[in-house]
C-alpha atoms as a PDB file:
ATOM      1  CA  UNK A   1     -22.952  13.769  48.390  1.00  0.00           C
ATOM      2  CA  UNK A   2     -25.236  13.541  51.297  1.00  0.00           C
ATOM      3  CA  UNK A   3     -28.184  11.715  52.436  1.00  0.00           C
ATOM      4  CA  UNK A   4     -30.262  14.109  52.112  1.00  0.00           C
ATOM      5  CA  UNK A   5     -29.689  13.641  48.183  1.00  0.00           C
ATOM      6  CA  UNK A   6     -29.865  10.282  47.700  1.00  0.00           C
ATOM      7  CA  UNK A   7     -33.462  11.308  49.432  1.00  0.00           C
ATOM      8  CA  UNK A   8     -33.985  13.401  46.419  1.00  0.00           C
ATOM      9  CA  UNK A   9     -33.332  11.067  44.166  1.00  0.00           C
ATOM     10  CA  UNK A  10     -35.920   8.541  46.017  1.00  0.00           C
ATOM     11  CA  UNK A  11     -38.461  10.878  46.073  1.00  0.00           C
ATOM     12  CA  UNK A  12     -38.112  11.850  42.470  1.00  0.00           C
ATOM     13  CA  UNK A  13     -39.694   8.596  41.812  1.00  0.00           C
ATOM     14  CA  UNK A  14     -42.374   9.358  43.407  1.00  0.00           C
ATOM     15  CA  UNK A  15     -44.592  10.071  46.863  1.00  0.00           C
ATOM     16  CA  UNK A  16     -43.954   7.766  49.940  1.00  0.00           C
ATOM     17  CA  UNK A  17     -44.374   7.639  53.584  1.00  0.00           C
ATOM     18  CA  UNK A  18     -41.446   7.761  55.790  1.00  0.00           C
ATOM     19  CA  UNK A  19     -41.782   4.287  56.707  1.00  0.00           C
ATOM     20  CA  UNK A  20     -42.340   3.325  53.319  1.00  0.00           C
ATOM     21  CA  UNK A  21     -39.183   4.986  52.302  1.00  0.00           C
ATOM     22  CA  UNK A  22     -36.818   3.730  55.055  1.00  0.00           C
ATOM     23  CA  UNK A  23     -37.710   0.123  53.889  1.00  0.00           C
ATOM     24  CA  UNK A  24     -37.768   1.035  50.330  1.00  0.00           C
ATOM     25  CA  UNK A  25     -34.623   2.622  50.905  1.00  0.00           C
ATOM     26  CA  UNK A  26     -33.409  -0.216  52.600  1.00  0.00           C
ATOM     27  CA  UNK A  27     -34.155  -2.386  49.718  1.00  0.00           C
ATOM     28  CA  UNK A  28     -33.398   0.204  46.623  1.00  0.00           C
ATOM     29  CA  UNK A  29     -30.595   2.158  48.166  1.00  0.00           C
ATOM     30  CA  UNK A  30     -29.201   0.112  51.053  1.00  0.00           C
ATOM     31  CA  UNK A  31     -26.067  -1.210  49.019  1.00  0.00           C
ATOM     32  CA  UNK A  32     -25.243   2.354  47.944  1.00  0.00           C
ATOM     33  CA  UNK A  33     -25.576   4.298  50.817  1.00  0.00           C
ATOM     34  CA  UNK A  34     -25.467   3.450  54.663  1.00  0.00           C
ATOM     35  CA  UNK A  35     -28.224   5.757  56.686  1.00  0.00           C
ATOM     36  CA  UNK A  36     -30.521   4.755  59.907  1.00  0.00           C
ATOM     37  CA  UNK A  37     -33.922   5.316  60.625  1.00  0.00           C
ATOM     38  CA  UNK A  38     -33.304   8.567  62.547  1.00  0.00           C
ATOM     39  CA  UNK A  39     -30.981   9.595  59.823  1.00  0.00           C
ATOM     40  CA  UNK A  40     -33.834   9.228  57.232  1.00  0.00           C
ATOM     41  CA  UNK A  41     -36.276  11.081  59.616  1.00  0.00           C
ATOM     42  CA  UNK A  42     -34.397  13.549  60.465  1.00  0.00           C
ATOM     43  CA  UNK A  43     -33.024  14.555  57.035  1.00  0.00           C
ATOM     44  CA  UNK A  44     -36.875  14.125  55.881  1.00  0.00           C
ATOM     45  CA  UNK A  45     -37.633  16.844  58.000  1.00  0.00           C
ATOM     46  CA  UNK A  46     -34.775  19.182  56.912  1.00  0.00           C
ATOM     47  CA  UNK A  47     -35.637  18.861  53.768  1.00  0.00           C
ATOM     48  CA  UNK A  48     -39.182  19.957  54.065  1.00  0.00           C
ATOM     49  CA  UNK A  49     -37.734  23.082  56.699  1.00  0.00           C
ATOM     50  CA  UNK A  50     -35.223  24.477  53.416  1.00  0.00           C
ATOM     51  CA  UNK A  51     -38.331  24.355  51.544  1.00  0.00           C
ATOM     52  CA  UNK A  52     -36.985  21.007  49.245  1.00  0.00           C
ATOM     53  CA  UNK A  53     -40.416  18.568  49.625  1.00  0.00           C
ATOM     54  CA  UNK A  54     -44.026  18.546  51.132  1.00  0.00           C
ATOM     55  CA  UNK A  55     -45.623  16.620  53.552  1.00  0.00           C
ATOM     56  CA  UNK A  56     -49.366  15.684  53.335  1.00  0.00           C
ATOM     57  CA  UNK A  57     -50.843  13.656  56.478  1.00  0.00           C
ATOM     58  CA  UNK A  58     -53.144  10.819  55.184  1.00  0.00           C
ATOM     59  CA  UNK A  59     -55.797   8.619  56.703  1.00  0.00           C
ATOM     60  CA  UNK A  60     -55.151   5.063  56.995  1.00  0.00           C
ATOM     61  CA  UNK A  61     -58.313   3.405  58.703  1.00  0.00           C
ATOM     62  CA  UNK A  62     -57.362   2.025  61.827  1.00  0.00           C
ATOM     63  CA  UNK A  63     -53.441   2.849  61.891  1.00  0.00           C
ATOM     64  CA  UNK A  64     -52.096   6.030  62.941  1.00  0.00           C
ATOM     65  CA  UNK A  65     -52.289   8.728  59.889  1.00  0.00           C
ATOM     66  CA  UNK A  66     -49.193   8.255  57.838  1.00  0.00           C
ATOM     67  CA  UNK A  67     -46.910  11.614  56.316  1.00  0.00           C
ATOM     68  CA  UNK A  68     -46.193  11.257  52.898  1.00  0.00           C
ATOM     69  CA  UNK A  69     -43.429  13.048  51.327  1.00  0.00           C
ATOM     70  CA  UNK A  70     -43.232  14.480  47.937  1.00  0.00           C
ATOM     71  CA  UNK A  71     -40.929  16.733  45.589  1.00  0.00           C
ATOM     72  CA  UNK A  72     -42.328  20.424  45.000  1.00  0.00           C
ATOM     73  CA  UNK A  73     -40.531  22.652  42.147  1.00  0.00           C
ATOM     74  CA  UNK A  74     -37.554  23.312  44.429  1.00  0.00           C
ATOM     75  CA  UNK A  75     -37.185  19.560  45.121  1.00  0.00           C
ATOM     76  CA  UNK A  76     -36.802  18.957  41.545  1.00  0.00           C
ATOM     77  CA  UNK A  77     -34.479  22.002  40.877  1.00  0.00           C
ATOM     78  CA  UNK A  78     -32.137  20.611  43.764  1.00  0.00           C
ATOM     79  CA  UNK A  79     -32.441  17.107  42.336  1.00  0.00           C
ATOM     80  CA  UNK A  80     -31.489  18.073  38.773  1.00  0.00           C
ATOM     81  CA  UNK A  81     -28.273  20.439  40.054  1.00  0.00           C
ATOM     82  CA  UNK A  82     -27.144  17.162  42.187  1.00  0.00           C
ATOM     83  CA  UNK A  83     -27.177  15.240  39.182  1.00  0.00           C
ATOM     84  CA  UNK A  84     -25.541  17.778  37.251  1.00  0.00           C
ATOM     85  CA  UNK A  85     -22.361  18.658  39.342  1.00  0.00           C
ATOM     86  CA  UNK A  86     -19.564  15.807  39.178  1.00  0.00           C
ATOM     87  CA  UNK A  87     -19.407  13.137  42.055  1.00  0.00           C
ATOM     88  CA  UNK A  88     -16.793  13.054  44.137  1.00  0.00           C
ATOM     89  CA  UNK A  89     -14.174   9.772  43.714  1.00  0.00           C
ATOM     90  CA  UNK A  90     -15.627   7.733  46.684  1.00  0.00           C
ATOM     91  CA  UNK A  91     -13.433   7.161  49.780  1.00  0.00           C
ATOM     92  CA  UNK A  92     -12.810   4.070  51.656  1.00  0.00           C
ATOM     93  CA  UNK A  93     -12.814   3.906  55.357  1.00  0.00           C
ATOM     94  CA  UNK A  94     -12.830   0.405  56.504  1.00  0.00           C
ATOM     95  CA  UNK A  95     -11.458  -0.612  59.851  1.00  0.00           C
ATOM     96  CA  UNK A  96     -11.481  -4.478  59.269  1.00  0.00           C
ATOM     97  CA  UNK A  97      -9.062  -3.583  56.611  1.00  0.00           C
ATOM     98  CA  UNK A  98      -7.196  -1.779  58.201  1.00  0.00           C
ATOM     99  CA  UNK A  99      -7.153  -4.935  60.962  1.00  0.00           C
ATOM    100  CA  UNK A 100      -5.969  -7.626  58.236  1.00  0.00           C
ATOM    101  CA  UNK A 101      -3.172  -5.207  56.745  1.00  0.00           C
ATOM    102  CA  UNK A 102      -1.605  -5.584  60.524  1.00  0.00           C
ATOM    103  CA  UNK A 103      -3.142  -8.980  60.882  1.00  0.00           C
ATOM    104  CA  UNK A 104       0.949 -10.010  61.509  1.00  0.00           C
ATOM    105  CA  UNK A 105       0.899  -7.473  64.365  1.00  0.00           C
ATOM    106  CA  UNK A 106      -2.096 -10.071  66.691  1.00  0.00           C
ATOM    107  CA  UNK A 107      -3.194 -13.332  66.810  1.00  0.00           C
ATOM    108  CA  UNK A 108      -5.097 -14.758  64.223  1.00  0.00           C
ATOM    109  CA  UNK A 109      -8.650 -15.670  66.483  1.00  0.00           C
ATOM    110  CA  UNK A 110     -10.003 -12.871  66.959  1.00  0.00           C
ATOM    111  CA  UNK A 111      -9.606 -11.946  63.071  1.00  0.00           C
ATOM    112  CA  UNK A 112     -10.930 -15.543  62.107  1.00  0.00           C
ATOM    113  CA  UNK A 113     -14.310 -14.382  64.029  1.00  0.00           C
ATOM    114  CA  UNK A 114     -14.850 -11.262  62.660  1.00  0.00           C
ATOM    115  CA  UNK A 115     -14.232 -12.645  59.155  1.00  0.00           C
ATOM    116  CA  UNK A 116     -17.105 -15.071  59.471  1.00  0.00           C
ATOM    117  CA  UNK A 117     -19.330 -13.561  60.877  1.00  0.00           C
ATOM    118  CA  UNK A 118     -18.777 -10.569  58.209  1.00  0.00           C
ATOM    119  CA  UNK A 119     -19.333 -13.487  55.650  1.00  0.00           C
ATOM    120  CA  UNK A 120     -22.451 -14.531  56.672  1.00  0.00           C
ATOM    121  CA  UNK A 121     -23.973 -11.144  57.131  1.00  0.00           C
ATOM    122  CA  UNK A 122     -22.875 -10.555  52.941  1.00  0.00           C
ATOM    123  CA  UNK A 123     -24.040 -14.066  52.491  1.00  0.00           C
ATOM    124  CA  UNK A 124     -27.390 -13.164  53.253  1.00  0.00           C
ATOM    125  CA  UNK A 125     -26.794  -9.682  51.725  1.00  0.00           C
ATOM    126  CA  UNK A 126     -26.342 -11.201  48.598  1.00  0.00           C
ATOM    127  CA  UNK A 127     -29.374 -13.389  48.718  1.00  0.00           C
ATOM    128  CA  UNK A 128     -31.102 -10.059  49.083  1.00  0.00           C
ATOM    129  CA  UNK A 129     -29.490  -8.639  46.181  1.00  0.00           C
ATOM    130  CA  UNK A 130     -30.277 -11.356  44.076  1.00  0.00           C
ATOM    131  CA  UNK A 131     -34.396 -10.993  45.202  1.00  0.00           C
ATOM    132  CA  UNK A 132     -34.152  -7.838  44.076  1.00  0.00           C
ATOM    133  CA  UNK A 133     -32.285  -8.438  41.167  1.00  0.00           C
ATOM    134  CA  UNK A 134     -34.922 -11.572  40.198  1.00  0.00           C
ATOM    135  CA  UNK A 135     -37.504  -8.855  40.165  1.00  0.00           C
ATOM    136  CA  UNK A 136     -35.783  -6.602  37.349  1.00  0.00           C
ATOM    137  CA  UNK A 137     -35.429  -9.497  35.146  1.00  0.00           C
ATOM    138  CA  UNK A 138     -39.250 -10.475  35.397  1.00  0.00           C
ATOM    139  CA  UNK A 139     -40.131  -6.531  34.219  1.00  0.00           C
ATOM    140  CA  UNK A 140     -41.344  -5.983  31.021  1.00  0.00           C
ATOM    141  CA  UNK A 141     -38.401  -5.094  28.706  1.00  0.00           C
ATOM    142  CA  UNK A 142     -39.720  -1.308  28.567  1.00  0.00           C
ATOM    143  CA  UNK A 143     -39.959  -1.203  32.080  1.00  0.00           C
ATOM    144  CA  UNK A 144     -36.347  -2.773  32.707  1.00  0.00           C
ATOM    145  CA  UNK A 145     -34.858  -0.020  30.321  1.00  0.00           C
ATOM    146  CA  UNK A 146     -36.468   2.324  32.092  1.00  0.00           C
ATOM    147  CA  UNK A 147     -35.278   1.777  35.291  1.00  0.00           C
ATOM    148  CA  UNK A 148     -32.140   0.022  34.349  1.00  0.00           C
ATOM    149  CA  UNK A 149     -29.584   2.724  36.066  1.00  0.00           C
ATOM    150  CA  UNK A 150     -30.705   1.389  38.888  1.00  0.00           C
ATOM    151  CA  UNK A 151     -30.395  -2.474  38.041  1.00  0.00           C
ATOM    152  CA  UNK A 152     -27.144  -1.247  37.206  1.00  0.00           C
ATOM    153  CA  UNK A 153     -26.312   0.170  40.653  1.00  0.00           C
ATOM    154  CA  UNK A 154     -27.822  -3.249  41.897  1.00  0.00           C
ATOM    155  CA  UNK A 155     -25.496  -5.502  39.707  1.00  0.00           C
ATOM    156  CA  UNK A 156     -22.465  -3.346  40.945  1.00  0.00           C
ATOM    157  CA  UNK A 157     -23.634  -4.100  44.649  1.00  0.00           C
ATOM    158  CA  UNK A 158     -23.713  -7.557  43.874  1.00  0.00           C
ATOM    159  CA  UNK A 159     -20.323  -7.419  42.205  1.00  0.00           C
ATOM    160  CA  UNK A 160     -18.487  -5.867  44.968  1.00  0.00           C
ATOM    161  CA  UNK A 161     -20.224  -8.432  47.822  1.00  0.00           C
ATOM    162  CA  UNK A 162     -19.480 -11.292  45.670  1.00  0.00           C
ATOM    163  CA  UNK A 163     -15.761 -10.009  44.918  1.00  0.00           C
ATOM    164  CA  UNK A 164     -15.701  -9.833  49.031  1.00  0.00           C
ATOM    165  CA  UNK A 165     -17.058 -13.200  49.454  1.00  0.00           C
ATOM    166  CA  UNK A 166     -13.952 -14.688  47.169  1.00  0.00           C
ATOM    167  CA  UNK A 167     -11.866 -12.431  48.969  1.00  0.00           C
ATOM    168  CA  UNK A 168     -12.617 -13.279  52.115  1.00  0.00           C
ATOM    169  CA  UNK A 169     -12.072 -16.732  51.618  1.00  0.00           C
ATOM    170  CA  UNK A 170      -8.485 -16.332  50.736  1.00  0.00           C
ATOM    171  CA  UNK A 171      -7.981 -14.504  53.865  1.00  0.00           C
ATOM    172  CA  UNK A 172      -9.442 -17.302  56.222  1.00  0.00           C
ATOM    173  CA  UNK A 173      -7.127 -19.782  54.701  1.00  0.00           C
ATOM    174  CA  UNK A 174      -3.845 -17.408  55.403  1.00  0.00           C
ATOM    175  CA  UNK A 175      -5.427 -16.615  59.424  1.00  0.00           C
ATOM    176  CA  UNK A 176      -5.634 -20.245  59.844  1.00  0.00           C
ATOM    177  CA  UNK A 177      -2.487 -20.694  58.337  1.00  0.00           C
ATOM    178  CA  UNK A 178      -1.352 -18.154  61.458  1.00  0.00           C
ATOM    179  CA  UNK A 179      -2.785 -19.739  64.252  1.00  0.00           C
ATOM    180  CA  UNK A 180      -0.612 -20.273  66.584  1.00  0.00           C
ATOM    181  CA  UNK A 181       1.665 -18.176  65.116  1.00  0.00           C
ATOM    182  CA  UNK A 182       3.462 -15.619  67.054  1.00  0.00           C
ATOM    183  CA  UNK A 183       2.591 -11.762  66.134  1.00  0.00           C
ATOM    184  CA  UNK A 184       5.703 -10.148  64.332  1.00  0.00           C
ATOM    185  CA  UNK A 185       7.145  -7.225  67.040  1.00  0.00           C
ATOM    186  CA  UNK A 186       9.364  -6.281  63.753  1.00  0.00           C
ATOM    187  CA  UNK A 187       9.330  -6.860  60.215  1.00  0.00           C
ATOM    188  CA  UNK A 188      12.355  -9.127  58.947  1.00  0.00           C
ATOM    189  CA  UNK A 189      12.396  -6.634  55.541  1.00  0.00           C
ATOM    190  CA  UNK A 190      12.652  -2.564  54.869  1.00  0.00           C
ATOM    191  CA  UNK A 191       8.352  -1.694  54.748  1.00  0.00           C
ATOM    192  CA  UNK A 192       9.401   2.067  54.133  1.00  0.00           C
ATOM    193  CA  UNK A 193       9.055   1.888  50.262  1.00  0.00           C
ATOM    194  CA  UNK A 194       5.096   0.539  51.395  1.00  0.00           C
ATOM    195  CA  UNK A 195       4.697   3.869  53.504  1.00  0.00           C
ATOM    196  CA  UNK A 196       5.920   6.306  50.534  1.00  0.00           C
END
């Protein structure tokens, strides 16, 4: 899966501006998929080069014109064989993981930081999520079914933020638990069945 898909899928909802969908995708998508503003424009604008959306400039009074993006046939086409073929099993890549599983190897400061700062950026994360997930519970019951995939996708988001809030406080109480603790040069055990 790329980027340039989950733009698909944005778009199959409907025509927006770039700006418009960077902070709608911010909002909508943001907790599925990571992407930057460049990354947005500039996969915009390879999708409209293979053909996959139009562009139509707009008036907008006294701002700058504004390009608004749409599906044609070939947009949809794309968008229904993406949603056809299997996703792959996602992968995990997360270096402050990878930084407590060795948290034995340093001191336990540095760690500490990280780990609260990381909670308050999901702190307010979450109060995000739940905005957005106040607004699908005042929709209409037809138009919560409707779009309730994606309420779906939201409550998942919230799930695995909340799960890393709880988490996270476990790990705070072991790294202050190791302050002042010497880091471990060698284990006092056999790790190799962990490695196999």
């Amino acid at each position: 899966m790329s980027l340039r898909q989950v733009l698909l899928v944005y778009l199959g909802s409907g025509a927006a501006s770039g700006y418009d969908i960077v902070k709608g995708f911010q909002r909508t998508y943001g907790h599925l998929w990571n992407a930057t503003y460049q990354q947005v424009y500039r996969d915009l604008n390879k999708l409209r080069s293979d053909g996959l959306i139009e562009q139509e400039v707009v008036e907008s009074g006294n701002r700058p014109p504004r390009k608004v993006y749409r599906l044609n046939d070939q947009g949809r086409a794309e968008l229904a064989r993406f949603i056809a073929e299997p996703a792959k099993m996602p992968r995990v890549n997360d270096a402050f993981l990878v930084k407590i599983a060795s948290a034995h190897l340093f001191e336990a400061a540095p760690l500490l930081h990280e780990l609260r700062e990381r909670r308050e950026h999901y702190r307010r994360y979450v109060a995000d999520l739940e905005r957005y997930d106040a607004f699908f519970a005042q929709l209409p019951d037809s138009a919560r079914e409707l779009v309730r995939g994606a309420h779906f996708a939201l409550q998942r988001g919230l799930d695995m933020t909340r799960s890393w809030l709880t988490w996270s406080e476990d790990v705070e109480q072991w790294l202050l638990r190791r302050e002042g603790v010497a880091p471990v040069a060698t284990l006092p055990f056999d790790a190799s069945p962990l490695l196999r």
